[in-house]
C-alpha atoms as a PDB file:
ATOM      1  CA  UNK A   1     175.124 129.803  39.030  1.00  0.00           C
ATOM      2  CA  UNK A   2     176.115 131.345  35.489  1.00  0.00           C
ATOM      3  CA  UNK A   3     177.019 129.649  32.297  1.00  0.00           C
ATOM      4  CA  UNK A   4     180.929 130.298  31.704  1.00  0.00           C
ATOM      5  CA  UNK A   5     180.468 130.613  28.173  1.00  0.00           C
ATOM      6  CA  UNK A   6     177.193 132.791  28.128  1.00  0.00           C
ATOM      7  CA  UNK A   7     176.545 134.007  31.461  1.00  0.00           C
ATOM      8  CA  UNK A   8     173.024 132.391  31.158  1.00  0.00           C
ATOM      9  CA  UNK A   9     171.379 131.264  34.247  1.00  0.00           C
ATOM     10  CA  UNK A  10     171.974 127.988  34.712  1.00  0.00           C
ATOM     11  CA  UNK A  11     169.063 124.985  35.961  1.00  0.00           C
ATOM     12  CA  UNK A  12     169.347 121.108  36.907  1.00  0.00           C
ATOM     13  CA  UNK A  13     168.453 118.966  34.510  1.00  0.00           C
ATOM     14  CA  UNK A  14     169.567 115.812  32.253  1.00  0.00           C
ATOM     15  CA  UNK A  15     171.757 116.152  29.433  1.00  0.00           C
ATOM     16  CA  UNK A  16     173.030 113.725  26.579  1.00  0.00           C
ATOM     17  CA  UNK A  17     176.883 112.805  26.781  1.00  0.00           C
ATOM     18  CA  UNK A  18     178.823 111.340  23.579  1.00  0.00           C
ATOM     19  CA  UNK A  19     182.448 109.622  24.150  1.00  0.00           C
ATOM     20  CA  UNK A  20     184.324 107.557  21.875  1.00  0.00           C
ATOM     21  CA  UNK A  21     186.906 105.741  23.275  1.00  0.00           C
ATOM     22  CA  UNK A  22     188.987 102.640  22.099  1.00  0.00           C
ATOM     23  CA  UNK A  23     187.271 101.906  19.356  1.00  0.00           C
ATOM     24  CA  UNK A  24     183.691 102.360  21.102  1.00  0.00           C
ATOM     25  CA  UNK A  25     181.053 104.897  20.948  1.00  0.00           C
ATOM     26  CA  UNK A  26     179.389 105.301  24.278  1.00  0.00           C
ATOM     27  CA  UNK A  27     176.324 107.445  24.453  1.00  0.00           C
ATOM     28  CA  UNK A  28     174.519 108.355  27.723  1.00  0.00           C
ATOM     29  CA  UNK A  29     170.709 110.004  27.051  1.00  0.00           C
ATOM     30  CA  UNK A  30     170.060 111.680  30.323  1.00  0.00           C
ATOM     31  CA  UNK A  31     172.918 112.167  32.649  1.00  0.00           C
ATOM     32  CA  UNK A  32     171.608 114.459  35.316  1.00  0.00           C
ATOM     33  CA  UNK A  33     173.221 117.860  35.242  1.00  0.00           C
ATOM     34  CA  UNK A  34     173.619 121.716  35.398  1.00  0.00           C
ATOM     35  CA  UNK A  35     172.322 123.181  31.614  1.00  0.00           C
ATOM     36  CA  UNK A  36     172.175 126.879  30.703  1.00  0.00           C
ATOM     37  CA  UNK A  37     168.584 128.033  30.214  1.00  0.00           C
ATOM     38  CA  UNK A  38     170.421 130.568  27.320  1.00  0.00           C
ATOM     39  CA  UNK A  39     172.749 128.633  25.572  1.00  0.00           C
ATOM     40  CA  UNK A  40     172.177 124.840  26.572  1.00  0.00           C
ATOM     41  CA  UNK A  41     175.744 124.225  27.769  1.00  0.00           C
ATOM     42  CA  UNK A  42     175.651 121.248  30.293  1.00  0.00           C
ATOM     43  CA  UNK A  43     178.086 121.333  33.497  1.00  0.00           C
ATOM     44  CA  UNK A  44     178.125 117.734  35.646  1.00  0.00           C
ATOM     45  CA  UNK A  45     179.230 117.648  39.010  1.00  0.00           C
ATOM     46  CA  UNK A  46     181.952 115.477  40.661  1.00  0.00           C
ATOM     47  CA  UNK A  47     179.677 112.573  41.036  1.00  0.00           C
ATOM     48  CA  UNK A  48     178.116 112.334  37.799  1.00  0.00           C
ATOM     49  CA  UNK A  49     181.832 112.631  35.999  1.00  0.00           C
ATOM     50  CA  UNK A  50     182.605 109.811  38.692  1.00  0.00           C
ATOM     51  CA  UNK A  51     179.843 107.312  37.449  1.00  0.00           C
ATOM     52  CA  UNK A  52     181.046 108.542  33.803  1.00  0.00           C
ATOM     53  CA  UNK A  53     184.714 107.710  34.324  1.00  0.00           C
ATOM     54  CA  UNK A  54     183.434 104.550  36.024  1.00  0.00           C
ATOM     55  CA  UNK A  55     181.683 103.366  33.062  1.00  0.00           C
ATOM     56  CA  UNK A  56     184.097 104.269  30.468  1.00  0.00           C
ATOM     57  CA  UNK A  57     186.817 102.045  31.913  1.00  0.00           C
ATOM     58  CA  UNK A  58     184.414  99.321  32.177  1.00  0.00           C
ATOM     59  CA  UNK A  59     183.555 100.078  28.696  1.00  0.00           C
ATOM     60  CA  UNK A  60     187.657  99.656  28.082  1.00  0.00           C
ATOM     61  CA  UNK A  61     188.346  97.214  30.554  1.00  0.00           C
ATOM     62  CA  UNK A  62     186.161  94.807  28.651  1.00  0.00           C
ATOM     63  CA  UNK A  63     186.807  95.900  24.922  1.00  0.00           C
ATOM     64  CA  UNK A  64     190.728  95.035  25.519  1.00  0.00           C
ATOM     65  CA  UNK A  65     189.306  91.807  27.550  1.00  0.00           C
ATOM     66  CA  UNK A  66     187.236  90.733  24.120  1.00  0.00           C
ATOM     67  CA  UNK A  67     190.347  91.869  22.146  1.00  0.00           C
ATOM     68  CA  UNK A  68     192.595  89.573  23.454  1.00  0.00           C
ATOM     69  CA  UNK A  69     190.002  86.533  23.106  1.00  0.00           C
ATOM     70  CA  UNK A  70     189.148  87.821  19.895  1.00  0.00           C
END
């Protein structure tokens, strides 16, 4: 597999993810992924942006939840 940006070869590892989203900043240290050896792009596959999506509407579900108690 090759790096879309760089062409660099590309190896499984972990790599950080940052998302702010309704107010929250949710960072991840190690989610497992593809990362170019050249440039250090990261590429996750469907089940890793799966969990991620997973957790982010948690992350919502329960910031609007504490809103509206708040």
């Amino acid at each position: 597999m090759k790096c879309i940006h760089c062409q660099g070869k590309m190896k499984r590892a972990t790599a950080p993810l940052h998302v702010d989203r309704s107010g929250c900043h949710l960072t991840l240290d190690s989610v497992p992924a593809w990362v170019c050896e050249q440039c250090g792009e990261a590429y996750f596959e469907e089940k890793e942006v799966e969990a991620i999506q997973a957790l982010i509407k948690s992350v919502e579900s329960k910031t609007l939840s504490l809103a509206k108690t708040g």
